[in-house]
C-alpha atoms as a PDB file:
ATOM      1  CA  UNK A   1      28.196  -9.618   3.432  1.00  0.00           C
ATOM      2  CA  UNK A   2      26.224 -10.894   0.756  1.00  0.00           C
ATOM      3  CA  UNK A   3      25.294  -9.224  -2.431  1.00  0.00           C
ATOM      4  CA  UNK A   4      21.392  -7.223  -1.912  1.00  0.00           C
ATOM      5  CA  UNK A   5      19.435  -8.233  -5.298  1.00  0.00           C
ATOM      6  CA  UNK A   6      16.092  -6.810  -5.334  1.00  0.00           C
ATOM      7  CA  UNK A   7      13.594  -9.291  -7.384  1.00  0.00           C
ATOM      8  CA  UNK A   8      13.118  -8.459 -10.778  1.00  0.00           C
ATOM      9  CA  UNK A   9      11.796 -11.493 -12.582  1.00  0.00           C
ATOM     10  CA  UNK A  10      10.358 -14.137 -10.052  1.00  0.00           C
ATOM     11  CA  UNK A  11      10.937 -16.660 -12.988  1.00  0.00           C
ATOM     12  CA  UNK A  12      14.621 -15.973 -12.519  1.00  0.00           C
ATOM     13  CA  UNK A  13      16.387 -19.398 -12.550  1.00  0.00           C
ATOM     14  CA  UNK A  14      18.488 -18.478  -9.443  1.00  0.00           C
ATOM     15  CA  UNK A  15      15.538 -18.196  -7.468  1.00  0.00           C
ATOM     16  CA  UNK A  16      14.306 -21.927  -8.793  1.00  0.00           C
ATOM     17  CA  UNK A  17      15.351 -23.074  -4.768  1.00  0.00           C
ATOM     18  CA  UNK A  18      12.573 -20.932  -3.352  1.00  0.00           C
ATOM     19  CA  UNK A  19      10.039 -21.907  -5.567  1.00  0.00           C
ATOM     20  CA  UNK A  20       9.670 -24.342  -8.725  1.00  0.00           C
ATOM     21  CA  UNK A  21      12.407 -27.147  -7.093  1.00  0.00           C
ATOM     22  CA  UNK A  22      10.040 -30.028  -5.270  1.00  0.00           C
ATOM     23  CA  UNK A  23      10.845 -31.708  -2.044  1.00  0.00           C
ATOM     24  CA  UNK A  24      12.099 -34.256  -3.484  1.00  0.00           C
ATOM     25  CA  UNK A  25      14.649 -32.243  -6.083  1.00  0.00           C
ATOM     26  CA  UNK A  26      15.898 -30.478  -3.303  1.00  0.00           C
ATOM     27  CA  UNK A  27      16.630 -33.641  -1.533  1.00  0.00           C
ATOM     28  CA  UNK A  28      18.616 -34.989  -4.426  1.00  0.00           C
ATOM     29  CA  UNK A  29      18.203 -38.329  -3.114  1.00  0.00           C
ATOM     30  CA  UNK A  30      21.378 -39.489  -5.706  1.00  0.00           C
ATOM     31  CA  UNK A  31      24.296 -36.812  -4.042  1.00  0.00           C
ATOM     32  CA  UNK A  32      22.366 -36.389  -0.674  1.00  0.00           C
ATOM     33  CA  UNK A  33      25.519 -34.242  -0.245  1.00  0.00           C
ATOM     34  CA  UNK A  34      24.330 -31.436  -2.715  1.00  0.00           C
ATOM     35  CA  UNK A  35      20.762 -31.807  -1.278  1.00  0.00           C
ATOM     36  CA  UNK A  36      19.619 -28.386   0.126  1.00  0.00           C
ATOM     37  CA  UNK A  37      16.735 -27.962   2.738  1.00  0.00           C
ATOM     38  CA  UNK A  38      15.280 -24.126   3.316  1.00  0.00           C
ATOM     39  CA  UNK A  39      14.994 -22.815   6.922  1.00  0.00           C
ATOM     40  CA  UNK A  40      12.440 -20.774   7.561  1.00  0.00           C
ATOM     41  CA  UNK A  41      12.307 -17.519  10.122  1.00  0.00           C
ATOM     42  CA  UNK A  42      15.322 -15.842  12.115  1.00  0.00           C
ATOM     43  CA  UNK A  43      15.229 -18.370  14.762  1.00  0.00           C
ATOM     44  CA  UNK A  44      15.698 -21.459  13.004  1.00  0.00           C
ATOM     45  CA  UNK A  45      18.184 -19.815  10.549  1.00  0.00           C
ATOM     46  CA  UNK A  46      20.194 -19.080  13.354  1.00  0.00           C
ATOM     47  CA  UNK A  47      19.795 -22.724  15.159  1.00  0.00           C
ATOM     48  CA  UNK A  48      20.891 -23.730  11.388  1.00  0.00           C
ATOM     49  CA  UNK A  49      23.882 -21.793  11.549  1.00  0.00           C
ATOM     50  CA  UNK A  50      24.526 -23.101  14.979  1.00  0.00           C
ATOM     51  CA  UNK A  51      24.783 -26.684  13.760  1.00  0.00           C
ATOM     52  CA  UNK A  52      26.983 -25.833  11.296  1.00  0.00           C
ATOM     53  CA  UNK A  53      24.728 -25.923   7.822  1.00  0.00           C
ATOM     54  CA  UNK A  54      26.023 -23.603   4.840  1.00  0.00           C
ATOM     55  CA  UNK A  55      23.933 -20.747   3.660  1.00  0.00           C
ATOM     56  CA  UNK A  56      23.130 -21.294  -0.144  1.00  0.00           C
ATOM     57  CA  UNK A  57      21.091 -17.744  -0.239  1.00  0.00           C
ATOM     58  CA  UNK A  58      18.550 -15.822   1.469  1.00  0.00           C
ATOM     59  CA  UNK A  59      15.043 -14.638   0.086  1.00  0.00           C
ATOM     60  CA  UNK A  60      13.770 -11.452   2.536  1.00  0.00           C
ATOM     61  CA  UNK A  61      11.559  -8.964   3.041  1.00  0.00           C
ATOM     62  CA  UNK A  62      13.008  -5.432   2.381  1.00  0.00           C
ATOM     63  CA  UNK A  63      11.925  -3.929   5.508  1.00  0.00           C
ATOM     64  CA  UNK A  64      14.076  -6.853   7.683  1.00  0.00           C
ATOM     65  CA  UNK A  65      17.623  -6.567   5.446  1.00  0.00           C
ATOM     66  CA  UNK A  66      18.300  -3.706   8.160  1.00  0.00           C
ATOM     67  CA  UNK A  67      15.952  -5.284  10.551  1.00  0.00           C
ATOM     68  CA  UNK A  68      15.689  -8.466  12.476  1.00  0.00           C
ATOM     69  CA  UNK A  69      17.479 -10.025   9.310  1.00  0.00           C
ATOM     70  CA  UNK A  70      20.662  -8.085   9.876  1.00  0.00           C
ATOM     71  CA  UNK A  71      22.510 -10.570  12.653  1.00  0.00           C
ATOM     72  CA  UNK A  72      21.150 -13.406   9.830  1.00  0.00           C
ATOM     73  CA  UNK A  73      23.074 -11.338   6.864  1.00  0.00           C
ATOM     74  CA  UNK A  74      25.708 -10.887   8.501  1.00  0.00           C
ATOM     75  CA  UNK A  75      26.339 -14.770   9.855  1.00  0.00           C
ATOM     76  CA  UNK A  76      25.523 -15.624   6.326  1.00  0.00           C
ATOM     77  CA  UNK A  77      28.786 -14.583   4.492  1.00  0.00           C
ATOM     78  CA  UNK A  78      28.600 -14.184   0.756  1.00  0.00           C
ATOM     79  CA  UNK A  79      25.401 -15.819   0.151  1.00  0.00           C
ATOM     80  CA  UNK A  80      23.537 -13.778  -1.783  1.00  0.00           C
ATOM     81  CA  UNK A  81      19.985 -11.873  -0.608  1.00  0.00           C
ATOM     82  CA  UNK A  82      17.223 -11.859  -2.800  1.00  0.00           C
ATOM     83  CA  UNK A  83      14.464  -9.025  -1.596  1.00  0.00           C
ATOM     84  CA  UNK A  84      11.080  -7.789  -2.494  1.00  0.00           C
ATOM     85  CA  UNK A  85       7.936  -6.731  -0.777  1.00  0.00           C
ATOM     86  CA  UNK A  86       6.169  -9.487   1.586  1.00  0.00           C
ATOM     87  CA  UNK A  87       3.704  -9.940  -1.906  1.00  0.00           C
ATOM     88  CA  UNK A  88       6.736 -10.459  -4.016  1.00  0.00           C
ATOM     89  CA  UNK A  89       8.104 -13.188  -1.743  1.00  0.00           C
ATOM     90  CA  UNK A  90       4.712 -14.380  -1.629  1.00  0.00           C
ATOM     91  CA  UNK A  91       3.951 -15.067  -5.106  1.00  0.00           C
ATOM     92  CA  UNK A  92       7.254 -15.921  -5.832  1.00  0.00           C
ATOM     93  CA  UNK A  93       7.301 -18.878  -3.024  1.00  0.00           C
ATOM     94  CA  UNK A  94       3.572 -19.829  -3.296  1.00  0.00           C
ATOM     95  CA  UNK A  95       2.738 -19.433   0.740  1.00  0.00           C
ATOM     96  CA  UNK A  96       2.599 -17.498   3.250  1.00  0.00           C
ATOM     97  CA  UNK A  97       6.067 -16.593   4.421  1.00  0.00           C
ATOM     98  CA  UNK A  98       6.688 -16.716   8.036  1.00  0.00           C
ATOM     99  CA  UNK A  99       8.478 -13.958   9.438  1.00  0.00           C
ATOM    100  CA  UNK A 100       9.662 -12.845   6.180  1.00  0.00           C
ATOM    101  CA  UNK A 101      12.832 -14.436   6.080  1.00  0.00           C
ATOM    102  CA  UNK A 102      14.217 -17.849   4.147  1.00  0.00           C
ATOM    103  CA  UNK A 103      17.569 -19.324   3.875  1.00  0.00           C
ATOM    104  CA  UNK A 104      18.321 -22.665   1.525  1.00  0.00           C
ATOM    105  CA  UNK A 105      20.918 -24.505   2.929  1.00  0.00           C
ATOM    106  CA  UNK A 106      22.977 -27.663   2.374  1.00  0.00           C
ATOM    107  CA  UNK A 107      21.739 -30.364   3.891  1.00  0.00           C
ATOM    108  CA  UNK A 108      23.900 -31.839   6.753  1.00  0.00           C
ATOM    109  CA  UNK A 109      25.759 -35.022   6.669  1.00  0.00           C
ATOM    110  CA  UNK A 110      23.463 -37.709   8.103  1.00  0.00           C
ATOM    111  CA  UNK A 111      24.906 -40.054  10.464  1.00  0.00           C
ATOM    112  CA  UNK A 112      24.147 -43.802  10.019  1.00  0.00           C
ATOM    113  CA  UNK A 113      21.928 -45.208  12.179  1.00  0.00           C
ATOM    114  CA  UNK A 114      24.501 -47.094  14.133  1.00  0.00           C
ATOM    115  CA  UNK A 115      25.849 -44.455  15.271  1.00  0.00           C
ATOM    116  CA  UNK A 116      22.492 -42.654  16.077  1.00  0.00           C
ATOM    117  CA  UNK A 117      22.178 -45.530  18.288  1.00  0.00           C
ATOM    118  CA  UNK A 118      25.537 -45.017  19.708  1.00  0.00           C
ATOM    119  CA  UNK A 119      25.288 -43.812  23.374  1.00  0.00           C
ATOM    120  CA  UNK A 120      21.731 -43.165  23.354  1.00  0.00           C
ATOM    121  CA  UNK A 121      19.293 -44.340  26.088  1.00  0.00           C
ATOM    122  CA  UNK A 122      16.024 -43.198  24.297  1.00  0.00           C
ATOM    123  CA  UNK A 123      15.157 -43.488  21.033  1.00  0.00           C
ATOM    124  CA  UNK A 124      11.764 -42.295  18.874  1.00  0.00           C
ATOM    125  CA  UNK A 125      11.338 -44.332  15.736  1.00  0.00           C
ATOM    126  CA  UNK A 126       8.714 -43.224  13.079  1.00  0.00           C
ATOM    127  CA  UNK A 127       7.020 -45.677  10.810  1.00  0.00           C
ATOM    128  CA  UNK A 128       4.925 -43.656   8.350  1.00  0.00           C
ATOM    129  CA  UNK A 129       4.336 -40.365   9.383  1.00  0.00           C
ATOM    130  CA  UNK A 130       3.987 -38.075   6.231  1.00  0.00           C
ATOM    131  CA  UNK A 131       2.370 -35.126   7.676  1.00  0.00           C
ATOM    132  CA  UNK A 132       5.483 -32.698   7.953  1.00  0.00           C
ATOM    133  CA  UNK A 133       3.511 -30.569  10.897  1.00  0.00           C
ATOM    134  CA  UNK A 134       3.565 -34.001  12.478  1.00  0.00           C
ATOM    135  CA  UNK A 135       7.146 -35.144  12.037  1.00  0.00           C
ATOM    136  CA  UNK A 136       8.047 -31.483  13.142  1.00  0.00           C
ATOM    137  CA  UNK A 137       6.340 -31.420  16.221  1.00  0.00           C
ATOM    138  CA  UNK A 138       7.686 -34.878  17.144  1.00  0.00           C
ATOM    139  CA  UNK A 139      11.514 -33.747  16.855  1.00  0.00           C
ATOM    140  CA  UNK A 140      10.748 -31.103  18.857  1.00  0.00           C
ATOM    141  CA  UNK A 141       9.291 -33.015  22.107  1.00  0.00           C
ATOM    142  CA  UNK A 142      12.029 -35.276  21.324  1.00  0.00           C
ATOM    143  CA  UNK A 143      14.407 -32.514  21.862  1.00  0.00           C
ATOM    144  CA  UNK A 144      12.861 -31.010  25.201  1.00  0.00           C
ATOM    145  CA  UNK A 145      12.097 -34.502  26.596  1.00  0.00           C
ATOM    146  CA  UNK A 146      14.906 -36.831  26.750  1.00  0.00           C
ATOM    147  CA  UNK A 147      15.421 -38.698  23.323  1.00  0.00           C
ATOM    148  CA  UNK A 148      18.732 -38.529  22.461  1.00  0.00           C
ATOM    149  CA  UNK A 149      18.071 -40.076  18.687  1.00  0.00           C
ATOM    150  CA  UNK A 150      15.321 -40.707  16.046  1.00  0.00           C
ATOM    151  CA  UNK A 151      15.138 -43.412  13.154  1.00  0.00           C
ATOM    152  CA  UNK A 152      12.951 -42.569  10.673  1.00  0.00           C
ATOM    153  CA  UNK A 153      11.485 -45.280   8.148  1.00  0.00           C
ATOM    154  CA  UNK A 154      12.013 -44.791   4.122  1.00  0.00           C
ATOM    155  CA  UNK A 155       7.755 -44.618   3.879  1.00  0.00           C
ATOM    156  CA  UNK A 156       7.908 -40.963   7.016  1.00  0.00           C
ATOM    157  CA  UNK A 157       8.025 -37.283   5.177  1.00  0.00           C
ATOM    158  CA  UNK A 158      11.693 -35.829   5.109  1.00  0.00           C
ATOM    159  CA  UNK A 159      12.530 -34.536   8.213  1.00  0.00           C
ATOM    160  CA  UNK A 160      14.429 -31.131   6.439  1.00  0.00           C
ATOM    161  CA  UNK A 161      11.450 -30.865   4.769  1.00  0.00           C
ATOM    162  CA  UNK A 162      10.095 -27.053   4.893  1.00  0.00           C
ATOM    163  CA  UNK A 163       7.289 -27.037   7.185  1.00  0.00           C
ATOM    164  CA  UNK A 164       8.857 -30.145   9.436  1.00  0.00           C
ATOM    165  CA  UNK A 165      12.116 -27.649  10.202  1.00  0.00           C
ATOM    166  CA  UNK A 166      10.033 -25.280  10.752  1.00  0.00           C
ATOM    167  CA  UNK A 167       7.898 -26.541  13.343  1.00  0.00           C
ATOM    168  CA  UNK A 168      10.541 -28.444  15.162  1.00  0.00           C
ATOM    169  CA  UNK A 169      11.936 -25.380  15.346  1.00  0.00           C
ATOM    170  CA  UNK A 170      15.038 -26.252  13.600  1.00  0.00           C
ATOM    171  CA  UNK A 171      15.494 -28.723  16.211  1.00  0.00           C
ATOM    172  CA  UNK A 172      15.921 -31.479  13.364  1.00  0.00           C
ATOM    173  CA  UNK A 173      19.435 -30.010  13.359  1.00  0.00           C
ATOM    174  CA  UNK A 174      19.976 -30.494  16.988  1.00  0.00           C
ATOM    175  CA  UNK A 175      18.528 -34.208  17.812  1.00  0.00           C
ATOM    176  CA  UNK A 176      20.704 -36.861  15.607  1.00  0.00           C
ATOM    177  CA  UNK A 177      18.470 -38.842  12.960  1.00  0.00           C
ATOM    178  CA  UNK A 178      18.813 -41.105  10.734  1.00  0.00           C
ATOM    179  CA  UNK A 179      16.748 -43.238   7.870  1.00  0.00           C
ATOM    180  CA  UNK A 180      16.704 -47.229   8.828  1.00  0.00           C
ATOM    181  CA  UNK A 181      16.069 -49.254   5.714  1.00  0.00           C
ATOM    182  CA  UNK A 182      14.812 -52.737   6.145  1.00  0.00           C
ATOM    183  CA  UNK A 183      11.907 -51.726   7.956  1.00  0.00           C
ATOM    184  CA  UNK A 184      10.798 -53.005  10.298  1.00  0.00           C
ATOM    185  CA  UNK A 185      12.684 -56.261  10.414  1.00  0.00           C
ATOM    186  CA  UNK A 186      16.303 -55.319   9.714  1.00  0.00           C
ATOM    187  CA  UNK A 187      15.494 -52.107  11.682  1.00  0.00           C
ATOM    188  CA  UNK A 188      14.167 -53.526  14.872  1.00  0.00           C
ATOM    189  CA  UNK A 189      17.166 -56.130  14.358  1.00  0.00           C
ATOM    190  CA  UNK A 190      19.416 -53.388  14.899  1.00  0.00           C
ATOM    191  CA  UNK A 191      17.655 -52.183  17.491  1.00  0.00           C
ATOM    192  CA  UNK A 192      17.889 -55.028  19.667  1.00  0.00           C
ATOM    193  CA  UNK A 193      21.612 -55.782  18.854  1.00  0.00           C
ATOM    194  CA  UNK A 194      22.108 -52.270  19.964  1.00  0.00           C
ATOM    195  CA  UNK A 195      20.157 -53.384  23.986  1.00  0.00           C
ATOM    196  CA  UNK A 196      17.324 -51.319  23.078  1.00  0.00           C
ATOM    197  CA  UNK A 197      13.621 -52.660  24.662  1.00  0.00           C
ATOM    198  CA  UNK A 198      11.571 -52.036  21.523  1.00  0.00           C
ATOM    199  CA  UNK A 199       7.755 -50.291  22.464  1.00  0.00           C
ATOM    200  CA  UNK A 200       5.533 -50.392  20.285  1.00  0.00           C
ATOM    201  CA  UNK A 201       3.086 -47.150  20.863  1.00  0.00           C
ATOM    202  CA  UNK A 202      -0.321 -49.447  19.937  1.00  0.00           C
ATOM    203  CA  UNK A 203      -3.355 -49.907  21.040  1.00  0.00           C
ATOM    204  CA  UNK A 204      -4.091 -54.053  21.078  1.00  0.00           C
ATOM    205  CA  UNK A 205      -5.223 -56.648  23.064  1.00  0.00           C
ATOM    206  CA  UNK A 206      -2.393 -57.073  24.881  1.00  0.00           C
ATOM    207  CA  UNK A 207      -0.400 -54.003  25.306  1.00  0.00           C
ATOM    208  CA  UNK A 208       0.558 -52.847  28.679  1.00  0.00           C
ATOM    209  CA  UNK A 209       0.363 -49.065  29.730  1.00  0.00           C
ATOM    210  CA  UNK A 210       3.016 -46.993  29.406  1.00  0.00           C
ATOM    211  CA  UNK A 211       4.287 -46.335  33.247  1.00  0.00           C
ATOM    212  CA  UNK A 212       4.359 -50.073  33.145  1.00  0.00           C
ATOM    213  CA  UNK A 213       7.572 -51.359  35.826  1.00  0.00           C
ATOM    214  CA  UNK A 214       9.066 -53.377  33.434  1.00  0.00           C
ATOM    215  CA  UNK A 215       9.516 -49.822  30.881  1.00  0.00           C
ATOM    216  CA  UNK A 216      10.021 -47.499  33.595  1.00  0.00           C
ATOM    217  CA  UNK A 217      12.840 -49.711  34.582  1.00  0.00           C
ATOM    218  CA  UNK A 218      14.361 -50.267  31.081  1.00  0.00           C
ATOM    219  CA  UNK A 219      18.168 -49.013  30.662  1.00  0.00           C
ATOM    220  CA  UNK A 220      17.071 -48.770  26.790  1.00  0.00           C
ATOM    221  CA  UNK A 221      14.130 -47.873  25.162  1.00  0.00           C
ATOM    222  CA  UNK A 222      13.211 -47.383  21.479  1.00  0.00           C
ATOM    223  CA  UNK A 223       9.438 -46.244  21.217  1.00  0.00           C
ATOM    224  CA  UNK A 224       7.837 -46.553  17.722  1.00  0.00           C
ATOM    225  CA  UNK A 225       5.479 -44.117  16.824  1.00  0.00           C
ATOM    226  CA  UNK A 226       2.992 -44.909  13.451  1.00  0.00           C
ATOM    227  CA  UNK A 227       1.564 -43.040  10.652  1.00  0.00           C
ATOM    228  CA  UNK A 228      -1.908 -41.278  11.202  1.00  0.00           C
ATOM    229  CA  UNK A 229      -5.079 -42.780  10.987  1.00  0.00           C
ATOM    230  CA  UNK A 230      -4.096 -46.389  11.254  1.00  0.00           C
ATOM    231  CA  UNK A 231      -1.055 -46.604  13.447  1.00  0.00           C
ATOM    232  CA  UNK A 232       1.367 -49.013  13.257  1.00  0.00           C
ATOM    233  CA  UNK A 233       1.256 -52.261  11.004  1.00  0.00           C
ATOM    234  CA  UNK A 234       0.563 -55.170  12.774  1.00  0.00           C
ATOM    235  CA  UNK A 235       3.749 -56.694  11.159  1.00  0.00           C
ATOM    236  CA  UNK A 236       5.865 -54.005  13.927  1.00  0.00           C
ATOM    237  CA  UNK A 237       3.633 -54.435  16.497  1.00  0.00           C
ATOM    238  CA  UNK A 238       3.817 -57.954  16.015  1.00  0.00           C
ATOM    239  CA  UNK A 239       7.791 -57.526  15.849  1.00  0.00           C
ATOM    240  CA  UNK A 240       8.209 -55.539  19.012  1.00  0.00           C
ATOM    241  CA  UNK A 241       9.407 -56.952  22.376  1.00  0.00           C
ATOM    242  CA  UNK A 242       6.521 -54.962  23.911  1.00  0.00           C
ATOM    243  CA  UNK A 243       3.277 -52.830  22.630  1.00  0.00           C
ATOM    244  CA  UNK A 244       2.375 -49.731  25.495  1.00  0.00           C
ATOM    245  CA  UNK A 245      -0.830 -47.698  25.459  1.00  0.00           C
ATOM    246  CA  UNK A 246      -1.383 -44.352  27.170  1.00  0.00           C
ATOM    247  CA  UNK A 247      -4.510 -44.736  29.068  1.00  0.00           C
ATOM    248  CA  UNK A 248      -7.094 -42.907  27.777  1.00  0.00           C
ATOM    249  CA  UNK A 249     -10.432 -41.125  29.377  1.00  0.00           C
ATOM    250  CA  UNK A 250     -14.032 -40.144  28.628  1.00  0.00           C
ATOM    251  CA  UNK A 251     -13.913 -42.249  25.855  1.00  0.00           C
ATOM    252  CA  UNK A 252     -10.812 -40.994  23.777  1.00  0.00           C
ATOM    253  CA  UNK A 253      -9.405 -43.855  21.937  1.00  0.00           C
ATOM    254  CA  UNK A 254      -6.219 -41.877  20.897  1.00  0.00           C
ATOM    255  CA  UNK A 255      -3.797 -39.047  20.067  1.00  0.00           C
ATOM    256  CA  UNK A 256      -2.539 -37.402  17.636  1.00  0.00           C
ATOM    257  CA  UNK A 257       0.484 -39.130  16.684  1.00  0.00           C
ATOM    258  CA  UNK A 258       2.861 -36.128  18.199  1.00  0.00           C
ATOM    259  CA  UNK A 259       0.724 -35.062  21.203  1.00  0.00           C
ATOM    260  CA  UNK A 260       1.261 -39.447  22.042  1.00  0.00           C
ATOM    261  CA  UNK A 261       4.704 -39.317  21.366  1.00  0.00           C
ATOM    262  CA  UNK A 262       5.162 -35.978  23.973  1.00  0.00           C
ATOM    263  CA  UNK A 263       3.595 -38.034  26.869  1.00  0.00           C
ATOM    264  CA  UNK A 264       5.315 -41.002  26.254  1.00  0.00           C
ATOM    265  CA  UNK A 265       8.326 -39.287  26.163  1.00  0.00           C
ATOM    266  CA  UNK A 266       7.874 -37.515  29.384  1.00  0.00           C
ATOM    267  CA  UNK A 267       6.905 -40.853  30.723  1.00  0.00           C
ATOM    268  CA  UNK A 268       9.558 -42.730  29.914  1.00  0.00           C
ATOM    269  CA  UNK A 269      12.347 -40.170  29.961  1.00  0.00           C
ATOM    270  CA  UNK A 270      15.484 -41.624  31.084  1.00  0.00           C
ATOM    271  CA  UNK A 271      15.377 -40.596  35.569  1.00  0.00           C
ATOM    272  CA  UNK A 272      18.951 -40.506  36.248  1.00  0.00           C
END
């Protein structure tokens, strides 16, 4: 069990992972393998721990150490646990804490995208998505509906960051992922050398809906999702072997990004 270290000084430089490190420095985009990523409340801590990450240290709220923390302590080993009052962890992190309980982690070891490919009948690809409540919320339909992969362009928020593990429900641990550089043309290169149909999730001219025969029938399918407010760039559309719609009513021109890619999930989930 980890050492119990009740905050003192919330400038302490240990505690510099919970609140003065950016996204970005806990990335640490130049040893990716000594990037950490923070997993927020018991349940994705635990789904965390289930996919193998490695507890850096734990920031709690007294009242759960013997609580609904103490299965999370003790899977935890000697990482330390810094406490305090819900106000301390508060101030110290600079948001609300949810559930009162943070762990920073290493960051697994991402697979190249090859090999997310590998196998997989359904894949979500995200061009530009930089809302992390979005990105979140896409992993996790991903997970419950059938996608067995997700590429994720350079310009798309971090997938381990905060708020997106969070809201997939730590499901960004469970559904394989991968950055594709090139984008789009290298990427939807290696798309198609992998068999995939590549959908473009547009609305144009030309774009067919998404029960379509020719999709529904598709052994393959890569569905590219773009960033909010403008979609995808006409240069992937443009690129894609096919652009799909979901057909809309009372005159709703879209959805949000991760309610569109739900349905079209569901849609086009893989039958047999």
């Amino acid at each position: 069990m980890g050492q119990i270290i009740e905050i003192r000084d919330i400038e302490a430089p240990e505690l510099d992972i919970f609140a003065r490190l950016t996204e970005a420095q806990l990335r640490n985009r130049r040893e990716p393998e000594m990037g950490i990523f923070i997993a927020e409340s018991r349940k994705v801590i635990h789904v965390a721990l289930d996919a193998g990450c490695q507890p850096v240290a734990l920031l709690m709220e007294r009242r759960h150490i013997r609580g609904q923390g103490g299965d999370v302590i003790a899977r935890c080993g000697d990482a330390p646990v810094y406490t305090g009052d819900r106000e301390v962890l508060e101030k110290l992190a600079g948001y609300t804490v949810n559930r009162g309980i943070l762990c920073a982690m290493r960051r697994p070891v991402m697979p190249a995208p090859v090999d997310v490919c590998a196998g997989a009948r359904r894949l979500a690809v995200l061009e530009g998505i930089v809302d992390a409540a979005n990105v979140g919320a896409i992993f996790r339909s991903a997970a419950a509906l059938g996608v067995d992969g997700v590429l994720v362009s350079p310009t798309c928020c971090d997938p381990m960051n905060r708020r997106a593990v969070r809201v997939s429900m730590g499901t960004v641990l469970q559904v394989p992922w991968a950055y594709v550089d090139g984008w789009p043309q290298k990427g939807l290169a290696l798309l198609r050398e992998q068999g995939f149909l590549t959908v473009a999730l547009a609305l144009t001219g030309d774009c067919v809906d998404i029960d379509d025969a020719r999709l529904m029938a598709a052994g393959r399918l890569a569905l590219v999702l773009g960033a909010e407010g403008d979609g995808l760039s006409p240069r992937t559309i443009a690129a894609c072997d096919v652009a799909a719609r979901i057909p809309m009513g009372n005159g709703v021109d879209s959805l949000n990004v991760a309610a569109a890619g739900a349905v079209a999930f569901w849609q086009l989930r893989p039958r047999v």
